[in-house]
Protein backbone atom coordinates (compact mmCIF):
# COMPACT_ATOMS: atom_id res chain seq x y z
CA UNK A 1 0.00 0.00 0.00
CA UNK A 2 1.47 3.03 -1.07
CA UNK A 3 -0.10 6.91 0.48
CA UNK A 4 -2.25 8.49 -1.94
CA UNK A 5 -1.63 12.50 -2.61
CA UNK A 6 -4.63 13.00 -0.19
CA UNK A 7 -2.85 11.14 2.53
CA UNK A 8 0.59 13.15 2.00
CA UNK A 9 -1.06 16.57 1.94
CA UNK A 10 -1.96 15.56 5.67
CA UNK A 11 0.66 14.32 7.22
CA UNK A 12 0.88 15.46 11.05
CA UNK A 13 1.48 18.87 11.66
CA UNK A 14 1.10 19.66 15.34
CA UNK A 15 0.47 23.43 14.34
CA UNK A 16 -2.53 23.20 12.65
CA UNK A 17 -5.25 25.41 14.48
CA UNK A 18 -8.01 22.35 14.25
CA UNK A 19 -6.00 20.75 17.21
CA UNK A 20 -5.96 17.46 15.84
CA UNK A 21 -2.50 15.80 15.51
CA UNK A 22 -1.64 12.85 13.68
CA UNK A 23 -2.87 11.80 10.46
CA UNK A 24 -5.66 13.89 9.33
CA UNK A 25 -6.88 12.96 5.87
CA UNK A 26 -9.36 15.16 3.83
CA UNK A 27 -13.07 14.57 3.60
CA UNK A 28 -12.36 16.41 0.21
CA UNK A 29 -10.77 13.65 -1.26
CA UNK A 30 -13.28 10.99 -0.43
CA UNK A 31 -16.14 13.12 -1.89
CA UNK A 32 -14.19 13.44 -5.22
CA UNK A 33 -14.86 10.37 -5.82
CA UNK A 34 -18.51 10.13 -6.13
CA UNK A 35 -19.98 13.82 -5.07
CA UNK A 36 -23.55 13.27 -5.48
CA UNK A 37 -25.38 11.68 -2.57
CA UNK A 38 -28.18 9.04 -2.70
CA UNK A 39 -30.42 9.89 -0.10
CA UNK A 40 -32.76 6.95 -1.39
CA UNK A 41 -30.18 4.79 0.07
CA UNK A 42 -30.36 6.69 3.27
CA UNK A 43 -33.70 6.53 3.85
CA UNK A 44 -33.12 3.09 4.45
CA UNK A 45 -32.60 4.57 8.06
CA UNK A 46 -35.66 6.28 8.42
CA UNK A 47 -37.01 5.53 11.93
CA UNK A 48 -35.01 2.56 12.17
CA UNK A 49 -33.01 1.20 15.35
CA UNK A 50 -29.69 0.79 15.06
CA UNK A 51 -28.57 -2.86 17.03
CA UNK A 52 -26.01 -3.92 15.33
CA UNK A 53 -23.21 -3.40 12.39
CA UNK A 54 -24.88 -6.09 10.41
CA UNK A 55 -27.51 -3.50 9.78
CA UNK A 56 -25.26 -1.71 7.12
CA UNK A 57 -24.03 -3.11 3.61
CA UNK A 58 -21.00 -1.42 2.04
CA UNK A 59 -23.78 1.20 0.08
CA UNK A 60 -25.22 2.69 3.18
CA UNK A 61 -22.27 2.58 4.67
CA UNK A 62 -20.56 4.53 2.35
CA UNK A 63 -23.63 6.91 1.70
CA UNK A 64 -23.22 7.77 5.24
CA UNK A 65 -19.79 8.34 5.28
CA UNK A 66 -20.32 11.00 2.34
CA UNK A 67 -23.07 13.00 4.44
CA UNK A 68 -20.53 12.97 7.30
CA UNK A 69 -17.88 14.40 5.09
CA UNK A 70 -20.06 17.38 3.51
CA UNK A 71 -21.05 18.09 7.01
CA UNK A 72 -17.41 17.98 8.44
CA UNK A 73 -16.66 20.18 5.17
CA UNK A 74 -19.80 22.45 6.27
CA UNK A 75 -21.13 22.57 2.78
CA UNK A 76 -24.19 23.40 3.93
CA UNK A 77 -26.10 24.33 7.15
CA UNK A 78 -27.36 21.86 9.25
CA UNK A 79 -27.72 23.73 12.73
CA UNK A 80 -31.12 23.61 13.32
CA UNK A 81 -32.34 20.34 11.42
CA UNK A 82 -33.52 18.55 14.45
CA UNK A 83 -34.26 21.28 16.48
CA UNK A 84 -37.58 19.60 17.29
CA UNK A 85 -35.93 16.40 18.64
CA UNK A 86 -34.83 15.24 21.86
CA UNK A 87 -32.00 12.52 21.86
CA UNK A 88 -32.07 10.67 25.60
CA UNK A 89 -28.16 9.53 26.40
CA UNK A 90 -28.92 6.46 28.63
CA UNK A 91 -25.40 5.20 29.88
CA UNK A 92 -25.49 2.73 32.26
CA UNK A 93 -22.00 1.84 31.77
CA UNK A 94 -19.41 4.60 31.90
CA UNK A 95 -18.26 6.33 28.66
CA UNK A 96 -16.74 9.55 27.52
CA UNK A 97 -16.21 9.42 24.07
CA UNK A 98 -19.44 7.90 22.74
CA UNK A 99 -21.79 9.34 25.10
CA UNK A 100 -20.01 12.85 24.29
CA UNK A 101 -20.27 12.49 20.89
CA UNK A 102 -23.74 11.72 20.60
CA UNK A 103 -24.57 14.73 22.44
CA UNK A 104 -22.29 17.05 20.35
CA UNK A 105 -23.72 15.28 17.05
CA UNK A 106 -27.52 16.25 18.12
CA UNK A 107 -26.71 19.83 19.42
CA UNK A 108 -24.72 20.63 16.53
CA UNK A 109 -27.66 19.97 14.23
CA UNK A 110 -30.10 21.81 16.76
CA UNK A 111 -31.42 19.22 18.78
CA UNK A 112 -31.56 19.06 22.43
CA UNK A 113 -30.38 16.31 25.10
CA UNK A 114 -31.08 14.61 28.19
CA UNK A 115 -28.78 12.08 30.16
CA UNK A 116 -28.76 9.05 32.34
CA UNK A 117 -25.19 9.33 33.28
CA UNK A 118 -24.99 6.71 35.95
CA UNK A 119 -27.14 3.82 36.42
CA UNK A 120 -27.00 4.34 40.37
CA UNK A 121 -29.42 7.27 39.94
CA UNK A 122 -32.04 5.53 37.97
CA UNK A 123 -34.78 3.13 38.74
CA UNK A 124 -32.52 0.12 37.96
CA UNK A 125 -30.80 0.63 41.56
CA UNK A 126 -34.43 -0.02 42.39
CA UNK A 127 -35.23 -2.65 40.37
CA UNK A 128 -36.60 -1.30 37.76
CA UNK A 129 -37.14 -3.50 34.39
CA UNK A 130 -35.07 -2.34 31.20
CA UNK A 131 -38.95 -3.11 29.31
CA UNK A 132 -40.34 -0.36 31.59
CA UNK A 133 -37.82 2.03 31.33
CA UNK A 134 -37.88 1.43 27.60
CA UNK A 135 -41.64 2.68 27.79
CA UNK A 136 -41.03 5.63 29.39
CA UNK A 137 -38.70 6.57 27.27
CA UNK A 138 -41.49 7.01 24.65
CA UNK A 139 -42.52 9.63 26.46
CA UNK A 140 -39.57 11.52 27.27
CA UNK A 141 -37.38 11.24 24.03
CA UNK A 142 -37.33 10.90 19.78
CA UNK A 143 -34.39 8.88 20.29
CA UNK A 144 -32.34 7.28 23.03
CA UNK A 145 -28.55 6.01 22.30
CA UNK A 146 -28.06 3.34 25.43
CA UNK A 147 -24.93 1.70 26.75
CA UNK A 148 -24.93 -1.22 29.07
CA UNK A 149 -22.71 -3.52 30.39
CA UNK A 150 -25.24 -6.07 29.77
CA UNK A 151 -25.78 -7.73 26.73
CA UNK A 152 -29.27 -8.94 26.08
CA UNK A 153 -30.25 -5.18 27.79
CA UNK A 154 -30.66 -3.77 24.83
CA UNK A 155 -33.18 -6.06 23.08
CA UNK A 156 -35.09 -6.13 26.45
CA UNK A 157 -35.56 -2.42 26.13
CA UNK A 158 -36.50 -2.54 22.71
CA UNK A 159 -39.17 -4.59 23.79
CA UNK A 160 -41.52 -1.80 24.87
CA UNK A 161 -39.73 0.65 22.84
CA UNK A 162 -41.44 2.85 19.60
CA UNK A 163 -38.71 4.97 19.38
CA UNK A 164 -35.47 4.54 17.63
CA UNK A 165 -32.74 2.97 19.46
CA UNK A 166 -29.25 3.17 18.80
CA UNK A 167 -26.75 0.81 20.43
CA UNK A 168 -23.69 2.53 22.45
CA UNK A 169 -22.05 -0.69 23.32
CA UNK A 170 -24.00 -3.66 24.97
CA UNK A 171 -21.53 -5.72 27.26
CA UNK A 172 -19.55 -7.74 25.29
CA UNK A 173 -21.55 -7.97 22.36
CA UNK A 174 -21.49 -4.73 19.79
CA UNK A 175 -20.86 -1.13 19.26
CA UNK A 176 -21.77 -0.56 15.76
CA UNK A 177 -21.57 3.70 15.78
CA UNK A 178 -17.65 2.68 17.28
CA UNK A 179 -17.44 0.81 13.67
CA UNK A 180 -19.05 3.99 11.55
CA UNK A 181 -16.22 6.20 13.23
CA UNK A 182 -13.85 3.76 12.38
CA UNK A 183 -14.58 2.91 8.66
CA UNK A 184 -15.69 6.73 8.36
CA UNK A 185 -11.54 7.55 9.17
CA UNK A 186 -10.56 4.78 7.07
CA UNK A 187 -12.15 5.50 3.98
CA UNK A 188 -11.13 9.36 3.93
CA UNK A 189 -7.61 7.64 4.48
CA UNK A 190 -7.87 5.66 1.31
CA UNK A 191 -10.95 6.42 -0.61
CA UNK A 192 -10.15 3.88 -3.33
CA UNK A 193 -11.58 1.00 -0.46
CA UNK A 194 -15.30 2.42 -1.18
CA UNK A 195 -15.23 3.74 -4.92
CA UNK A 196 -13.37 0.70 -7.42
CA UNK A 197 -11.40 -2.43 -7.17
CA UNK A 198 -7.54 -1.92 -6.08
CA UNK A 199 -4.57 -3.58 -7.99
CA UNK A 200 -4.20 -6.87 -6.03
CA UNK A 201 -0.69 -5.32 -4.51
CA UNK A 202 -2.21 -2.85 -3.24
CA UNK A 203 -5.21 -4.74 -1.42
CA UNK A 204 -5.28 -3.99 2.12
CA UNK A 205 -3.62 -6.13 4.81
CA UNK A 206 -5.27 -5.39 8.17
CA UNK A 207 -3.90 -6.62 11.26
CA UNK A 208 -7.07 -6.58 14.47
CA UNK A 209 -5.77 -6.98 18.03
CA UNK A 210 -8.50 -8.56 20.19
CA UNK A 211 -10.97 -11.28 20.44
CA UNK A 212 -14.25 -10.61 17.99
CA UNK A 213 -16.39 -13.18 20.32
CA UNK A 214 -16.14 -10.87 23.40
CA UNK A 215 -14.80 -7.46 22.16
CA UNK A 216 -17.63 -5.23 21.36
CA UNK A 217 -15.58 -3.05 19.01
CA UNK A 218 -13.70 -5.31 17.84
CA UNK A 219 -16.48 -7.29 16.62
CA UNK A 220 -18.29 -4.64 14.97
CA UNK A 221 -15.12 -3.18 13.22
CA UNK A 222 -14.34 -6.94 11.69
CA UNK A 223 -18.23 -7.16 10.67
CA UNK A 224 -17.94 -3.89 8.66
CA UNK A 225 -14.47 -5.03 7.35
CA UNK A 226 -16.42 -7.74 5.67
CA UNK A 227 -17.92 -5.11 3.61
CA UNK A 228 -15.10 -4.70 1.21
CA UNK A 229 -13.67 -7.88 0.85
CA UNK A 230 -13.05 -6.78 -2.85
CA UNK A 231 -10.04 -4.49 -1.57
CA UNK A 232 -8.88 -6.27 1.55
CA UNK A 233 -6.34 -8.76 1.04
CA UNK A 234 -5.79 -10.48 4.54
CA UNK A 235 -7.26 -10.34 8.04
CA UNK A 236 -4.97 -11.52 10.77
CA UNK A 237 -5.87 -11.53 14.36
CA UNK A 238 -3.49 -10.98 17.15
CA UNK A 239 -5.15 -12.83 20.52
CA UNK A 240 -4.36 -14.76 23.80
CA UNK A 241 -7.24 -16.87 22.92
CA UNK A 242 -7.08 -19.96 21.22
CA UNK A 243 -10.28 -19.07 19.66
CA UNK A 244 -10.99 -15.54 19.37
CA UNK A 245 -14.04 -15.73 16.50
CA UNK A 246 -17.33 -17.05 18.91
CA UNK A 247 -19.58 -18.36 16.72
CA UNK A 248 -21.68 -15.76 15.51
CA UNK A 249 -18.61 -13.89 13.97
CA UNK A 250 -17.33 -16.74 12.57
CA UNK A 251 -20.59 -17.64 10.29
CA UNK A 252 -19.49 -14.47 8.91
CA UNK A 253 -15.99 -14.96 8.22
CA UNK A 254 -16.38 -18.31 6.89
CA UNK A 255 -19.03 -16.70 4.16
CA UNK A 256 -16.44 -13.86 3.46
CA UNK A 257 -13.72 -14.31 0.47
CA UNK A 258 -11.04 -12.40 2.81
CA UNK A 259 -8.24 -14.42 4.26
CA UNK A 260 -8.45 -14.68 8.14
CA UNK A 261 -5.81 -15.99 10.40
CA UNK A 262 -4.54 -15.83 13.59
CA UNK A 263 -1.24 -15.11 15.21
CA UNK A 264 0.10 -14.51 18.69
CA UNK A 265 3.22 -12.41 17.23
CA UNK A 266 2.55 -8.82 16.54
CA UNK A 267 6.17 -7.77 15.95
CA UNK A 268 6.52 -10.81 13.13
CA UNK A 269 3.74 -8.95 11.32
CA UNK A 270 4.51 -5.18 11.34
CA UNK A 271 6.18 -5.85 8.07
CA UNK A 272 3.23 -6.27 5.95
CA UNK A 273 0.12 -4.80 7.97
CA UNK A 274 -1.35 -1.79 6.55
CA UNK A 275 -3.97 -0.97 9.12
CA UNK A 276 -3.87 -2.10 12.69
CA UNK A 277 -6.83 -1.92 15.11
CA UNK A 278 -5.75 -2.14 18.69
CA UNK A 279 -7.80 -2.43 21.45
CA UNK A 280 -7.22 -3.57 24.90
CA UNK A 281 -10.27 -3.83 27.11
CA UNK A 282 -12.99 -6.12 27.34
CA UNK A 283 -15.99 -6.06 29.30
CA UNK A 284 -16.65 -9.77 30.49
CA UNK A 285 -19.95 -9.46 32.69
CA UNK A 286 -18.46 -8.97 36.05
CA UNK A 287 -15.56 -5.87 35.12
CA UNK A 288 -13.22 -4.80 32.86
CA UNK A 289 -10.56 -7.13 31.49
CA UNK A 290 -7.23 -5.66 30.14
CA UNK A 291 -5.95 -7.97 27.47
CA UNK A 292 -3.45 -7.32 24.52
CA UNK A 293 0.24 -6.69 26.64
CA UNK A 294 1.86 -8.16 23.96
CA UNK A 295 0.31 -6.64 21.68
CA UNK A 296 1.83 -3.42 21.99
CA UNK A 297 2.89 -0.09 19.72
CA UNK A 298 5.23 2.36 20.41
CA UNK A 299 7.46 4.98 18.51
CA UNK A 300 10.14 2.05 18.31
CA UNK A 301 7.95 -0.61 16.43
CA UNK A 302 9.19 -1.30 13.17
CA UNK A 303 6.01 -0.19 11.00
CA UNK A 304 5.92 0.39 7.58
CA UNK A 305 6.18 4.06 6.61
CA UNK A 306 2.49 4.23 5.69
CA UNK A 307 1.05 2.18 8.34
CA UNK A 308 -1.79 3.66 10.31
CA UNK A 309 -3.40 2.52 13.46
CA UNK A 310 -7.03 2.85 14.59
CA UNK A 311 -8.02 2.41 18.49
CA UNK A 312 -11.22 3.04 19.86
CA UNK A 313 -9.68 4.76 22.93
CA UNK A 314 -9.51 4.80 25.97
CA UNK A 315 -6.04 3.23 25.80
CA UNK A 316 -3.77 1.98 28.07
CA UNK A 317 0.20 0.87 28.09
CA UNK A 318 -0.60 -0.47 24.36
CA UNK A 319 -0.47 2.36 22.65
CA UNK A 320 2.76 4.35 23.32
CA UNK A 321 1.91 8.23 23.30
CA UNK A 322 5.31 9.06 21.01
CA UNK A 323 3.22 7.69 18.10
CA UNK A 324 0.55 10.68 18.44
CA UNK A 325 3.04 12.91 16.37
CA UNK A 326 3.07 10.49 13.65
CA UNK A 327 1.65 9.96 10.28
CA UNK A 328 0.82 6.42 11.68
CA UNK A 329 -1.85 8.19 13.97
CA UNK A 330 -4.84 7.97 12.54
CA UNK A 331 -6.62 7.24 16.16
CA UNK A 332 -7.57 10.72 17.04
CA UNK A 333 -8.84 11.43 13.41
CA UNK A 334 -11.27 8.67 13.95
CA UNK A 335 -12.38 9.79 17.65
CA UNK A 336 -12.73 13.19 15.74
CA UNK A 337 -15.06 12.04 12.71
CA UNK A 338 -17.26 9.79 15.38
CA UNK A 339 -19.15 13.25 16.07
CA UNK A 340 -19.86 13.62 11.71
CA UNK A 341 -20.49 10.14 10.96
CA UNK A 342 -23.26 10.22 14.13
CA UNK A 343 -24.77 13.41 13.52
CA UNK A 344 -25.54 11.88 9.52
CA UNK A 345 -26.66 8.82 11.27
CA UNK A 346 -29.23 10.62 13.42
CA UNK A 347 -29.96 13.28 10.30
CA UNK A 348 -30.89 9.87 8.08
CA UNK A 349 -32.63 7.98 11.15
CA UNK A 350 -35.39 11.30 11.29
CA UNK A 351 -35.67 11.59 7.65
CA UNK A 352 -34.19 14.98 7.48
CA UNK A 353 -31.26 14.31 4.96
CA UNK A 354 -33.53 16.17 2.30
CA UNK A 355 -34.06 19.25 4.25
CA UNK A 356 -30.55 19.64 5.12
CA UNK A 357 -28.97 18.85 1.54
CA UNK A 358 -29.42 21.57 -1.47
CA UNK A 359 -30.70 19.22 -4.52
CA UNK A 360 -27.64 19.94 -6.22
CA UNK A 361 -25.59 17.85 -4.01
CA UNK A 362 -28.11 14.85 -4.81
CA UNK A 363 -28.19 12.16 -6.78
């Protein structure tokens, strides 16, 4: 994989007044690929939960990814598209990223909040049922994003539920608006993944550090990854566990063309990995796990030049913090873009993709 001229323009430059170091590729170049946006595919989304990454195939995904960009470019005004909505932030589990960028994502486009920050202040520490909280909800919300440390919580609150729902993270299961940020960095890092077929060289080898069967974001990031099988080359996962798929994720990757292996030797494969998703922490039912200490990155790793590497933060002693200068840092441009990719999520979930894009900009 060689970097495109896109890629090059951006290279880190700690100076740049948008604060974000690291590699910061433009949105520009993925829209010059195919400018005009389908919002028929969008619409798709219209009032529709969103449980899982298995909801999106690669042309949603990549419509969505194009709103994002136009409204990280600020082609045109979105700022008071949903003020009539109310977006409820239920997180029973803590969380700073996702819960922060769901809030910034609906009051940037004008709509207003409300949060359950901590589960010990809700009716749960009373024994509340996740059903009945899911129908009062109804009453109190247009949509509610929720994060639990349970897994089946989610369905059990969809269960009384008319609103959308949009999963946050659910235990150990899935965190499929983790996977949008992460695909949304991706393809403005090499826009040829969504638009074409690459030369077979230049295929992408992606190296995922983790266990799919209990790693919520790593299991939604390898779901999407499916998605363009036509430009990946090789999978290889880097795990502890003698079986890292669970079964679920394997039915997936046994109906996929990609090549997927396993390896407990990061250092053997630096040579030939193009992308590398790290993440550490697991949530196993009863706490957080910390897995992946040999699997660790720091500005001494021998990477390829154009390597970059994708982590859903918060990180630990994995990531070392002399890589944040480098082009290899494409980690905070993807915490960065979750706030785009979910305020075009929420945009296409009310139906409002129409009002906010000038018919030129449509396909």
């Amino acid at each position: 994989m060689s970097l495109s001229a896109s890629q090059v323009e951006h290279e880190a430059d700690p100076e740049r007044k948008d604060g974000i170091i690291g590699n910061r590729p433009s949105p520009s170049a993925f829209l010059e690929r195919s400018p005009k946006l389908r919002a028929t595919v969008l619409d798709r989304l219209h009032h529709n939960s969103v449980l899982s990454a298995t909801l999106f195939d690669k042309e949603l995904l990549v419509e969505l990814a194009k709103l994002a960009a136009y409204l990280q470019l600020g082609r045109f005004p979105a700022g008071h598209a949903l003020e009539d909505k109310i977006l409820a932030a239920a997180f029973f589990e803590p969380s700073t990223r996702t819960r922060l960028s769901f809030e910034s994502a609906m009051l940037r486009v004008g709509g207003k909040t409300i949060s359950v920050a901590d589960a010990k202040t809700t009716g749960v520490a009373k024994g509340e049922s996740m059903r009945d909280i899911g129908q009062m909800f109804n009453s109190y919300a247009d949509v509610v994003v929720v994060r639990h440390t349970e897994q089946r919580a989610i369905q059990e609150l969809s269960e009384y539920l008319k609103i959308p729902l949009i999963n946050g993270g659910n235990g150990s299961d899935e965190h499929p608006t983790q996977a949008l940020a992460d695909w949304y960095a991706l393809l403005k890092w090499c826009p040829e993944i969504a638009f074409g077929q690459l030369p077979e060289k230049f295929r992408l080898n992606i190296g995922i550090i983790g266990t799919p069967g209990n790693m919520r974001t790593v299991k939604s990031f390898l779901t999407l990854a499916l998605l363009f099988h036509e430009n990946i080359n090789h999978i290889t996962i880097f795990s502890e566990m003698a079986d890292p798929l669970g079964d679920e994720i394997r039915e997936l990757t046994n109906a996929s063309p990609i090549g997927i292996d396993f390896s407990q030797n990061l250092k053997q494969s630096l040579e030939y990995l193009d992308v590398i998703y790290m993440n550490a922490i697991a949530f196993l039912g009863d706490g957080y796990r910390h897995f992946g200490g040999e699997f660790s990155l720091d500005g001494d790793s021998q990477l390829k030049p154009d390597t970059v590497i994708l982590h859903p933060l918060a990180r630990g002693e994995e990531l070392g913090t002399d890589l944040d200068q480098s082009i290899h840092n494409l980690y905070f441009n993807q915490a960065d873009g979750a706030v785009w990719i979910r305020q075009a999520l929420l945009l296409s979930i009310f139906g409002r993709v129409r009002d906010v894009v000038p018919s030129t900009f449509l396909a």
